[in-house]
N, C-alpha and C. Protein backbone atom coordinates (compact mmCIF):
# COMPACT_ATOMS: atom_id res chain seq x y z
N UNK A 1 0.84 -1.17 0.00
CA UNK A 1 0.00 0.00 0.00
C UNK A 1 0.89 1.24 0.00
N UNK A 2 0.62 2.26 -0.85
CA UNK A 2 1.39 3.22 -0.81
C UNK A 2 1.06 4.46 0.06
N UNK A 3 1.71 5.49 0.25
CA UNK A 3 1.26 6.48 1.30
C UNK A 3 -0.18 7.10 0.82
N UNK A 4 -0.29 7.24 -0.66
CA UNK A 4 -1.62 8.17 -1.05
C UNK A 4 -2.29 7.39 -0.46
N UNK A 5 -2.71 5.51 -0.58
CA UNK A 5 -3.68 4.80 -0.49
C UNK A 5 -4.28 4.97 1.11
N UNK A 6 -2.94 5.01 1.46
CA UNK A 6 -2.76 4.92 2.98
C UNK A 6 -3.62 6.24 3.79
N UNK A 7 -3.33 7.64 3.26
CA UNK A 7 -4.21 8.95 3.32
C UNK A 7 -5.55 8.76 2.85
N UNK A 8 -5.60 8.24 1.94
CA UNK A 8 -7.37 7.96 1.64
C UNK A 8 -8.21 7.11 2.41
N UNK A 9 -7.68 6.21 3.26
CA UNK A 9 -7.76 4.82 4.00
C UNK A 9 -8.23 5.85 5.05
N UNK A 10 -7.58 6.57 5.55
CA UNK A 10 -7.52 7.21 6.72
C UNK A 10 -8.56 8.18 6.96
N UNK A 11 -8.85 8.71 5.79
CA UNK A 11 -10.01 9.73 5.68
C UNK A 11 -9.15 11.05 5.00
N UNK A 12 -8.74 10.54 4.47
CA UNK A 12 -8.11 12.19 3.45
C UNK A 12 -7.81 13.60 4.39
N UNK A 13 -7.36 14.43 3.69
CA UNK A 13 -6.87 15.86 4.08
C UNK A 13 -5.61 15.53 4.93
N UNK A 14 -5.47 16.97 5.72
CA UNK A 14 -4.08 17.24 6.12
C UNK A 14 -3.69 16.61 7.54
N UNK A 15 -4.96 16.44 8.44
CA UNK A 15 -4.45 15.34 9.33
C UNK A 15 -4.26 14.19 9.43
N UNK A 16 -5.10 13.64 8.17
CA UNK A 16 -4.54 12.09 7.39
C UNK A 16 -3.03 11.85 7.01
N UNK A 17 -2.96 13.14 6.28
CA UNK A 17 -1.60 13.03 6.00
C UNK A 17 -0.43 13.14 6.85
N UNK A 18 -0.55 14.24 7.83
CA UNK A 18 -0.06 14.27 8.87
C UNK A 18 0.33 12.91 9.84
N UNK A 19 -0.75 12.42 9.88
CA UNK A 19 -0.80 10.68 10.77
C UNK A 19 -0.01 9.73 9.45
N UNK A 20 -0.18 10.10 8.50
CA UNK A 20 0.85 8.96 7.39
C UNK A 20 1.94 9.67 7.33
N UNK A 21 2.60 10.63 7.57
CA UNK A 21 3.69 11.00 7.29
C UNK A 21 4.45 10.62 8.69
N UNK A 22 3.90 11.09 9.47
CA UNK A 22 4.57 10.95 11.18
C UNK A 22 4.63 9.02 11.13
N UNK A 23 3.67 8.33 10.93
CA UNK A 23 3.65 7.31 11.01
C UNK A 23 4.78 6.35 9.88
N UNK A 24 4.99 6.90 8.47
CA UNK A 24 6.39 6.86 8.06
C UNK A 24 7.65 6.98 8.70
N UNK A 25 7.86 8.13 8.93
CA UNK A 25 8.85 8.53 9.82
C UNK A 25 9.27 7.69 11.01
N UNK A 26 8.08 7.45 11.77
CA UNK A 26 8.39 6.37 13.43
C UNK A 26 8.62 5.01 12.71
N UNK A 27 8.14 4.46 11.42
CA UNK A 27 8.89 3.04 10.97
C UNK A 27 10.21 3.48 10.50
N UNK A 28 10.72 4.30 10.01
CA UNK A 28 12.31 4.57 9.42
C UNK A 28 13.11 4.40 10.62
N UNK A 29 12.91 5.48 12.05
CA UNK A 29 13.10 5.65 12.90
C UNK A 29 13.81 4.23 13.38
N UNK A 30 12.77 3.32 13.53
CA UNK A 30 12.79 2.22 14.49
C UNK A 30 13.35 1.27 13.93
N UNK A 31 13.48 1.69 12.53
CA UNK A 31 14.32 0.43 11.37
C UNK A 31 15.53 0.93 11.69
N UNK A 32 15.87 2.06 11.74
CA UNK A 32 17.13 2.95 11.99
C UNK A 32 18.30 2.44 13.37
N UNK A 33 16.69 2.46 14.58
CA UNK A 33 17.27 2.15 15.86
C UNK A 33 17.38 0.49 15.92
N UNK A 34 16.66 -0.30 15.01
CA UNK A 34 17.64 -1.91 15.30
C UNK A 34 18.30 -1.94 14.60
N UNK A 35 18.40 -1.55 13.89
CA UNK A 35 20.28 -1.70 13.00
C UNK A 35 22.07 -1.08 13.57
N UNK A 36 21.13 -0.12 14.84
CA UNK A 36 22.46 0.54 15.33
C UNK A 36 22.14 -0.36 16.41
N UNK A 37 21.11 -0.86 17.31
CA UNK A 37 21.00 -2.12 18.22
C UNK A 37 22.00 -2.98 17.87
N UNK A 38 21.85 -3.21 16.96
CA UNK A 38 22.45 -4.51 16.32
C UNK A 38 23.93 -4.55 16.01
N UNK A 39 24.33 -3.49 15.59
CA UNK A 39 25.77 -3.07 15.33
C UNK A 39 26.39 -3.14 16.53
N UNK A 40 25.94 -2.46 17.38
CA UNK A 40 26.42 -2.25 19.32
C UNK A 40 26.41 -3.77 19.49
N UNK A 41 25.80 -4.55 19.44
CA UNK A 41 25.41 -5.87 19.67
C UNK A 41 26.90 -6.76 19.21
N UNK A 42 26.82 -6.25 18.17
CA UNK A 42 27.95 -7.44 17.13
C UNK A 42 29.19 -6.58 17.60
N UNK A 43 29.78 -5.08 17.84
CA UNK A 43 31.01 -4.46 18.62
C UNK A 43 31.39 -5.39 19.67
N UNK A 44 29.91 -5.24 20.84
CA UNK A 44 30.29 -5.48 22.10
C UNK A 44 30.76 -7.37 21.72
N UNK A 45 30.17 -8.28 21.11
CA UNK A 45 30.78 -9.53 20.96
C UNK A 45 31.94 -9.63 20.55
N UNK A 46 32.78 -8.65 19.61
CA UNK A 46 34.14 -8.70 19.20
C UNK A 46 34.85 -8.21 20.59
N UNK A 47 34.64 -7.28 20.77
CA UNK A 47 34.94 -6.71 22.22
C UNK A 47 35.43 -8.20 23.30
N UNK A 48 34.01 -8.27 23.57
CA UNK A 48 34.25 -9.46 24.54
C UNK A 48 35.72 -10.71 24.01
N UNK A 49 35.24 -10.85 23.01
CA UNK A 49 35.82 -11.80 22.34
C UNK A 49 37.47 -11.38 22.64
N UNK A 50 37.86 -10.28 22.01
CA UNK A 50 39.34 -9.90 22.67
C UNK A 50 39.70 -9.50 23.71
N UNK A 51 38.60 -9.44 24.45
CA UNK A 51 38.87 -9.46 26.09
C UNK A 51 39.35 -11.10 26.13
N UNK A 52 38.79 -11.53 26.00
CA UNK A 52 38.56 -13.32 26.44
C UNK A 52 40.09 -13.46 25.98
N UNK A 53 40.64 -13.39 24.39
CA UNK A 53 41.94 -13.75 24.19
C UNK A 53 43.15 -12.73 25.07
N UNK A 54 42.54 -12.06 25.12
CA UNK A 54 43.78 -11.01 26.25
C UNK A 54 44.25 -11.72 27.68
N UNK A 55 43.04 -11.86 27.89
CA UNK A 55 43.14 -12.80 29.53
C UNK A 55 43.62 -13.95 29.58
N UNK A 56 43.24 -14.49 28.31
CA UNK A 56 44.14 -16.11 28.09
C UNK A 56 45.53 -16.07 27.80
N UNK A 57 46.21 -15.11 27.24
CA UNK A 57 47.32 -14.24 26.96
C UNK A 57 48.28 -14.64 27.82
N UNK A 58 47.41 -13.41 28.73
CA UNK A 58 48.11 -13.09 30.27
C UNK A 58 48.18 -14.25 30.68
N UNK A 59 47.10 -14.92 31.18
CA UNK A 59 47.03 -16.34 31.92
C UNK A 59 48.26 -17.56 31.86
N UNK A 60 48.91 -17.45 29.94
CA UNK A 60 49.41 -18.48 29.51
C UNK A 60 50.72 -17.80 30.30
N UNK A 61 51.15 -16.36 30.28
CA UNK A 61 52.14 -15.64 30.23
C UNK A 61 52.54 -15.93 32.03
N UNK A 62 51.59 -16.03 32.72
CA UNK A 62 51.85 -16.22 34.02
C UNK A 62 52.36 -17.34 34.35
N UNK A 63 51.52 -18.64 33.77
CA UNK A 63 51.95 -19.86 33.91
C UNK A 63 53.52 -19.89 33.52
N UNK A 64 53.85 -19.35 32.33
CA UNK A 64 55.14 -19.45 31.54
C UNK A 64 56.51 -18.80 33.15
N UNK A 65 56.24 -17.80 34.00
CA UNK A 65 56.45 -17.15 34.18
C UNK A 65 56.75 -17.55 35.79
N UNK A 66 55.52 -18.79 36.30
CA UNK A 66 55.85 -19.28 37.53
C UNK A 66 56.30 -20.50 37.58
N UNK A 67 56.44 -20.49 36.17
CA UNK A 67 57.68 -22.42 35.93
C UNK A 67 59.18 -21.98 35.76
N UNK A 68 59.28 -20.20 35.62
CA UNK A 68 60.76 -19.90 35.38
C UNK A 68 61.20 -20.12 37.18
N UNK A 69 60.33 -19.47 37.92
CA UNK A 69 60.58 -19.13 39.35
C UNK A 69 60.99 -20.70 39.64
C-alpha cells in the first residue's frame, strides 16, 4: 500500500496526512534504531571476544612465568 492509499484509508486531508507522514517517519526511525542495536550488539561480541583472548594471553604468560621461578 502506498502512502496516497494509505491517506485515503484514513479519511483524506491534512491530518490524514499528517498521521501517514509521522507514522512513516516512526517506521524509518525504528528500522534505523535496530540496525544501530544490532551493530552495538555485534562491537560489544568482538569486544568481549578480545577481552577473552587477552586474559588467556596473560594467563598463559603467568603460567610461563611461575615455571621460570
Amino acid at each position: 500500500m502506498d502512502l496516497t492509499a494509505i491517506i485515503k484509508e484514513i479519511g483524506g486531508g491534512l491530518p490524514a496526512a499528517v498521521i501517514a507522514v509521522l507514522a512513516l517517519a516512526v517506521w524509518h526511525l525504528w528500522r534505523r534504531g535496530n540496525e544501530q542495536t544490532d551493530r552495538a550488539f555485534e562491537r560489544e561480541r568482538e569486544h568481549s571476544a578480545e577481552l577473552v583472548e587477552t586474559i588467556r594471553t596473560i594467563e598463559r604468560y603467568d603460567s610461563a612465568q611461575v615455571g621460570r621461578k
